[in-house]
Protein backbone atom coordinates (compact mmCIF):
# COMPACT_ATOMS: atom_id res chain seq x y z
CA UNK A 1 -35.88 -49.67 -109.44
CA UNK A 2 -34.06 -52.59 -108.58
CA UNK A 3 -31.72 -50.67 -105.75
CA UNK A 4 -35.69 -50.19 -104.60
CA UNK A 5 -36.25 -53.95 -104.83
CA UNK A 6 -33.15 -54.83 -102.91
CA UNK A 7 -33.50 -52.03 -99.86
CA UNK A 8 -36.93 -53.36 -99.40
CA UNK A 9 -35.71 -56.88 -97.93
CA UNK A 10 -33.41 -55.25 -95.48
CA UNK A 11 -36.01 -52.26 -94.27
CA UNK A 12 -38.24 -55.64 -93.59
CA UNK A 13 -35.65 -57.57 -91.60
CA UNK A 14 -34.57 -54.25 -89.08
CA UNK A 15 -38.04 -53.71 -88.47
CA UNK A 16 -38.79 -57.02 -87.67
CA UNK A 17 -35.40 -57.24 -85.24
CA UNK A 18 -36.09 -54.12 -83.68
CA UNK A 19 -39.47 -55.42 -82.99
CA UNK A 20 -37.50 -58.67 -81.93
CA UNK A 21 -35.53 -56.00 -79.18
CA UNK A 22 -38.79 -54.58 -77.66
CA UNK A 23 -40.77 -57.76 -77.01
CA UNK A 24 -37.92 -59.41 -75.83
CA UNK A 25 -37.12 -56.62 -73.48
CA UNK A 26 -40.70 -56.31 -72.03
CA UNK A 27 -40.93 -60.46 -71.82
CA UNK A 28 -37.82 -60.14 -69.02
CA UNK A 29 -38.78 -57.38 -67.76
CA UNK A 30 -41.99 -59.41 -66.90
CA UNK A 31 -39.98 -62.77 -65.96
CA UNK A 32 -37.53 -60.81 -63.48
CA UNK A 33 -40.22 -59.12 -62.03
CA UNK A 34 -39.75 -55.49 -62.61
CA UNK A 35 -43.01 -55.58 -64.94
CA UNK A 36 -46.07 -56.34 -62.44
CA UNK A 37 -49.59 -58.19 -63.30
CA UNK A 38 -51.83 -55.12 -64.15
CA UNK A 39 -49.42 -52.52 -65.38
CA UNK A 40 -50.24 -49.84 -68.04
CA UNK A 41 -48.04 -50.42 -71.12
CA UNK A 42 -48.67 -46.82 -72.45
CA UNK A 43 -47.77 -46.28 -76.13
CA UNK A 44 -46.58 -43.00 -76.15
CA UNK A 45 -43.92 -43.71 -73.40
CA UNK A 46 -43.07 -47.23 -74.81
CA UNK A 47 -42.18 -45.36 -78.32
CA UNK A 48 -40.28 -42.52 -76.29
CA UNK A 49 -38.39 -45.15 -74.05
CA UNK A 50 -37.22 -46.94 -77.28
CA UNK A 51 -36.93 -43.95 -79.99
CA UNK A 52 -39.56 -45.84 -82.37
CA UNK A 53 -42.85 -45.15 -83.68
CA UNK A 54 -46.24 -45.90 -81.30
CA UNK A 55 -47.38 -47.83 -84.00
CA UNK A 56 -44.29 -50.13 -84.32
CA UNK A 57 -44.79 -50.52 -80.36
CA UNK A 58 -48.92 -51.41 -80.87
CA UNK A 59 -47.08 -54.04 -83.08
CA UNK A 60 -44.69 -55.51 -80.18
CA UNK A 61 -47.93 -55.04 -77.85
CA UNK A 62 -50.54 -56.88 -80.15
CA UNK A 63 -47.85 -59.83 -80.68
CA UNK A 64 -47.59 -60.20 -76.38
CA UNK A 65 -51.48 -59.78 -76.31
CA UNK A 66 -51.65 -63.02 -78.89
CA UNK A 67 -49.43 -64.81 -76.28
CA UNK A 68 -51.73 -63.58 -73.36
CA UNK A 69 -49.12 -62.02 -71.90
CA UNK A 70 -50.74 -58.76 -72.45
CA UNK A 71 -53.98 -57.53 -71.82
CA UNK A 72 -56.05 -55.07 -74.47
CA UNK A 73 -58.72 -52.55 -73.74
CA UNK A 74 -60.75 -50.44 -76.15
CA UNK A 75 -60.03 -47.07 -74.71
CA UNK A 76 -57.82 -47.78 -71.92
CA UNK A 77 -54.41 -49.20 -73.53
CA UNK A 78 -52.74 -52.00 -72.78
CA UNK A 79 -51.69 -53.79 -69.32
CA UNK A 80 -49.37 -56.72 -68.14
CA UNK A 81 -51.94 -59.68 -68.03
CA UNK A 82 -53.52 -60.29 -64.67
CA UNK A 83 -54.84 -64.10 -64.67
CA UNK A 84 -57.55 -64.59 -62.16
CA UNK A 85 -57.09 -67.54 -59.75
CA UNK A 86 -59.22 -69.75 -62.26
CA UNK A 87 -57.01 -69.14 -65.00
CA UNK A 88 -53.69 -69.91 -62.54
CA UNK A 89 -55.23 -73.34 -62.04
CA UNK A 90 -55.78 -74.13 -65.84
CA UNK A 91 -51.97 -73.04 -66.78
CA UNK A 92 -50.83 -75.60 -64.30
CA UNK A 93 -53.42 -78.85 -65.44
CA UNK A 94 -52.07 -77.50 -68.79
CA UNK A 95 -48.45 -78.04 -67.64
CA UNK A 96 -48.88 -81.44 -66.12
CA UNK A 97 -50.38 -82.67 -69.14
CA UNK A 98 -47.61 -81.24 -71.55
CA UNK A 99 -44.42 -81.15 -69.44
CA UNK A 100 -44.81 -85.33 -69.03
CA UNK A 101 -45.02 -85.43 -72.59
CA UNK A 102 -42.27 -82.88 -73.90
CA UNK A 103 -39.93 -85.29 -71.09
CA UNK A 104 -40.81 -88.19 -72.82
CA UNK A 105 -39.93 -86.94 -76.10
CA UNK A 106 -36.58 -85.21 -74.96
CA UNK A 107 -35.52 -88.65 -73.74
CA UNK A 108 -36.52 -90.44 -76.72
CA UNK A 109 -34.28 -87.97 -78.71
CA UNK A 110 -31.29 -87.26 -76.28
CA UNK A 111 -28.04 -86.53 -77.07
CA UNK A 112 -25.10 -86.31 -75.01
CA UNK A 113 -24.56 -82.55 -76.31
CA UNK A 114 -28.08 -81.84 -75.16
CA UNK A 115 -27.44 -83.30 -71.65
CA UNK A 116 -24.53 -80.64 -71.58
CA UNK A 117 -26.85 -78.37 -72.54
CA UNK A 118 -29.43 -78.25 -69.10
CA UNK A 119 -26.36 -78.79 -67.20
CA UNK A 120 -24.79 -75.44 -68.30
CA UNK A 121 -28.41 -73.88 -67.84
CA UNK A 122 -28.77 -75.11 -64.16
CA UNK A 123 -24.84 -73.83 -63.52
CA UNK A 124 -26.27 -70.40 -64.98
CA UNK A 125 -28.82 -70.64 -62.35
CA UNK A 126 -26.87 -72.17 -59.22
CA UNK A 127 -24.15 -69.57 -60.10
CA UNK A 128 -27.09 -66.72 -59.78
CA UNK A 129 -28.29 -68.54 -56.21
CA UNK A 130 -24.59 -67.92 -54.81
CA UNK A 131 -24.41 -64.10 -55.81
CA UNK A 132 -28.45 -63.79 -54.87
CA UNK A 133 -29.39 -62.53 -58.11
CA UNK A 134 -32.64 -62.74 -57.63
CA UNK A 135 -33.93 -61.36 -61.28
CA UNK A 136 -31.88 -63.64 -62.56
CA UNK A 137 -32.55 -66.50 -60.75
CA UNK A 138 -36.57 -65.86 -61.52
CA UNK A 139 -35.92 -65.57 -65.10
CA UNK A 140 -33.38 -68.92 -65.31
CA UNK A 141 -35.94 -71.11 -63.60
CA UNK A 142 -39.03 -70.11 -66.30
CA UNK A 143 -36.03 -70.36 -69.03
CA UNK A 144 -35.08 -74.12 -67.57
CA UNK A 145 -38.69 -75.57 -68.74
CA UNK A 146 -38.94 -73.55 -71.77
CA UNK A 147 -35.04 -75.28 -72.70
CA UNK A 148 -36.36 -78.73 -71.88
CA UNK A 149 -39.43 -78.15 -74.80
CA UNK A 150 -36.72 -76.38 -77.15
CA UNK A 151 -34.65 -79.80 -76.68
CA UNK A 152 -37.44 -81.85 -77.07
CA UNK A 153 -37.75 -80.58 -81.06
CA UNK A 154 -41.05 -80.14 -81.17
CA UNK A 155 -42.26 -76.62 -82.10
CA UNK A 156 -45.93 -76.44 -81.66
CA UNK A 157 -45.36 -77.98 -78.06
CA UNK A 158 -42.40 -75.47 -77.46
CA UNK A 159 -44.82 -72.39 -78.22
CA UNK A 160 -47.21 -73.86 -76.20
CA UNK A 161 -45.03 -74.25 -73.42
CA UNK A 162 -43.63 -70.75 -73.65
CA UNK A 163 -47.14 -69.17 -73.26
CA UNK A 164 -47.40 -71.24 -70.36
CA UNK A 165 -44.20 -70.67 -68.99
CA UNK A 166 -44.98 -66.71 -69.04
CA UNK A 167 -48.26 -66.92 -67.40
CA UNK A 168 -46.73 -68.62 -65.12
CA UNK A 169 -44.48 -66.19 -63.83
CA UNK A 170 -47.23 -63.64 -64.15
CA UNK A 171 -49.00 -66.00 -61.78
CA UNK A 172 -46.22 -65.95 -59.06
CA UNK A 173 -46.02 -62.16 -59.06
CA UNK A 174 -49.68 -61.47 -58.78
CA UNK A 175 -49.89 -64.00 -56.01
CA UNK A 176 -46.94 -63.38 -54.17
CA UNK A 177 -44.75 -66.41 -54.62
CA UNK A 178 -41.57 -66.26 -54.26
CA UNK A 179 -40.65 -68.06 -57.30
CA UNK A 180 -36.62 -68.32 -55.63
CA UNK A 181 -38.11 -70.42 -53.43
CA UNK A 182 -41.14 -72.35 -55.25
CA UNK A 183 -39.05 -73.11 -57.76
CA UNK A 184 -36.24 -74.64 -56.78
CA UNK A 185 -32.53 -74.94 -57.82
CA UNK A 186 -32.18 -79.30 -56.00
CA UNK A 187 -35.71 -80.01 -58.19
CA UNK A 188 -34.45 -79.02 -61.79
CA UNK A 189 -31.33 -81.02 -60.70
CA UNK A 190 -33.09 -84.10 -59.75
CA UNK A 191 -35.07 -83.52 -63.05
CA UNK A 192 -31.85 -83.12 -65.03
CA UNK A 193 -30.60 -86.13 -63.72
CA UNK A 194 -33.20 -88.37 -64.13
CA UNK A 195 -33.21 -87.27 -68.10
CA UNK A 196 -29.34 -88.16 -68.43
CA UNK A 197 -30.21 -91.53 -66.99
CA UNK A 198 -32.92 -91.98 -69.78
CA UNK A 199 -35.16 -92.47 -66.69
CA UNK A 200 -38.44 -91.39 -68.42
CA UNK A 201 -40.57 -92.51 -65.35
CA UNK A 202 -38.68 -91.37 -62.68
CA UNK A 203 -38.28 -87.39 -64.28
CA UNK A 204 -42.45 -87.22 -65.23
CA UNK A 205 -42.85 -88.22 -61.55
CA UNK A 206 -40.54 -85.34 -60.37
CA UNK A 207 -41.91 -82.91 -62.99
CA UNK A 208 -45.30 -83.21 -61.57
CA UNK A 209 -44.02 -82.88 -57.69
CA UNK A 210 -41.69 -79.72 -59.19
CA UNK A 211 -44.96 -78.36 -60.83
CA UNK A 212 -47.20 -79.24 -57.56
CA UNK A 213 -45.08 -77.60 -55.71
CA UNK A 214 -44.91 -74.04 -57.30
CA UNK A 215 -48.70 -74.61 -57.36
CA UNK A 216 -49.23 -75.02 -53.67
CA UNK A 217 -47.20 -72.22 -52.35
CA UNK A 218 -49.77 -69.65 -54.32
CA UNK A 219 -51.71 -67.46 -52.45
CA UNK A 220 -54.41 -65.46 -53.12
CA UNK A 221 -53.50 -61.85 -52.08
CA UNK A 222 -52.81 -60.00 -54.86
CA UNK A 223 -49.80 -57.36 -54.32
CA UNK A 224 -49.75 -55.77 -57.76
CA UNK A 225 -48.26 -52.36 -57.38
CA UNK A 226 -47.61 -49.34 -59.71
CA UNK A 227 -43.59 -49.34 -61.55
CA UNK A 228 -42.29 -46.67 -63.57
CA UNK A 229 -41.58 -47.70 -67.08
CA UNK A 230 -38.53 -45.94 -67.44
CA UNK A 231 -36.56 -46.86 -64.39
CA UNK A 232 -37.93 -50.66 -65.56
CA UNK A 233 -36.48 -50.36 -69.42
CA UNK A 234 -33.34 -48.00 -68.18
């Protein structure tokens, strides 16, 4: 009985990483791209594509829905999310209210080892720029604002800006952006640099232009198109 008591903990804990595995899988799969607004996440070739159970993948898939990063349908499944032009204009007036603030709070509680910090992040992405990576240069930019929260030390505000980061990039692949562009590699620098300077004003001010920016190069042609969940997940 107690052997029973102490395999119990450790079934728990591989479960939860493999579940861990999957969601962070499909998450980058979305922010480089290869995952496109509107796709069907089918169960039975999620569970086949990672050897576990469907219901341990309706697990992973329930935990993106709750970050509306997936879509669920009675009947149908489950799809990518596809925010409607409406909803792309709430996410950004969400992230100019909360980007100001998680800058303000970074600087208020900035370190010299959290400086280094965004400055090896932006050589991750200027070093993806040079070789044209562009999976990885989509998936570095979303991960630059989602650092700045983590650094800020605020939790609630860093899941909120997660959620917000994701629909975001769902966002620029529905309408066509090209986020190597929209987002770009000079802005985060500027940004960067105004937070090492403690310059609280002068990095708000160029958050709000960086976020204005992505906003105004949306379009509203959607170009969703069909992927093949094992060539995405090989």
């Amino acid at each position: 009985m107690p052997r029973k008591d102490r395999s119990e903990p450790i079934g728990l804990l591989a479960r939860e990483n493999a579940n861990d595995e999957i969601y962070e899988r499909i998450c980058i799969a979305i922010l480089e791209h290869r995952l496109h607004p509107g796709t069907k996440l089918g169960e039975d070739r999620l569970a086949k594509i990672f050897h576990v159970s469907r219901a341990r993948v309706r697990e992973v898939l329930n935990r993106l829905a709750h970050e509306q990063m997936v879509e669920l349908y009675p009947q149908r499944g489950a799809f990518v999310a596809k925010p409607t032009p409406q909803q792309a204009m709430d996410v950004f007036e969400a992230r100019r209210l909360i980007e100001p603030a998680i800058l303000k709070r970074l600087i208020s509680h900035l370190t010299p080892d959290k400086v280094a910090r965004l400055r090896q992040h932006q050589e991750l992405e200027l070093d993806a720029r040079r070789r044209d990576d562009r999976r990885a240069v989509v998936r570095l930019s979303g991960e630059f604002h989602v650092l700045v929260a983590e650094l800020a030390g605020n939790g609630a505000l860093l899941r909120i800006l997660r959620e917000l980061s994701s629909l975001t990039c769902l966002i620029i692949i529905l309408y066509d952006t090209p986020t190597a562009i929209s987002c770009r590699a000079d802005e985060h620098s500027d940004i960067i640099d105004a937070i090492a300077k403690r310059d609280a004003a002068r990095a708000e001010k160029l958050m709000m232009v960086h976020l204005n920016h992505i906003e105004s190069s949306l379009t509203l042609d959607s170009t969703a198109e069909e992927v093949d969940l094992e060539t995405v997940f090989k």
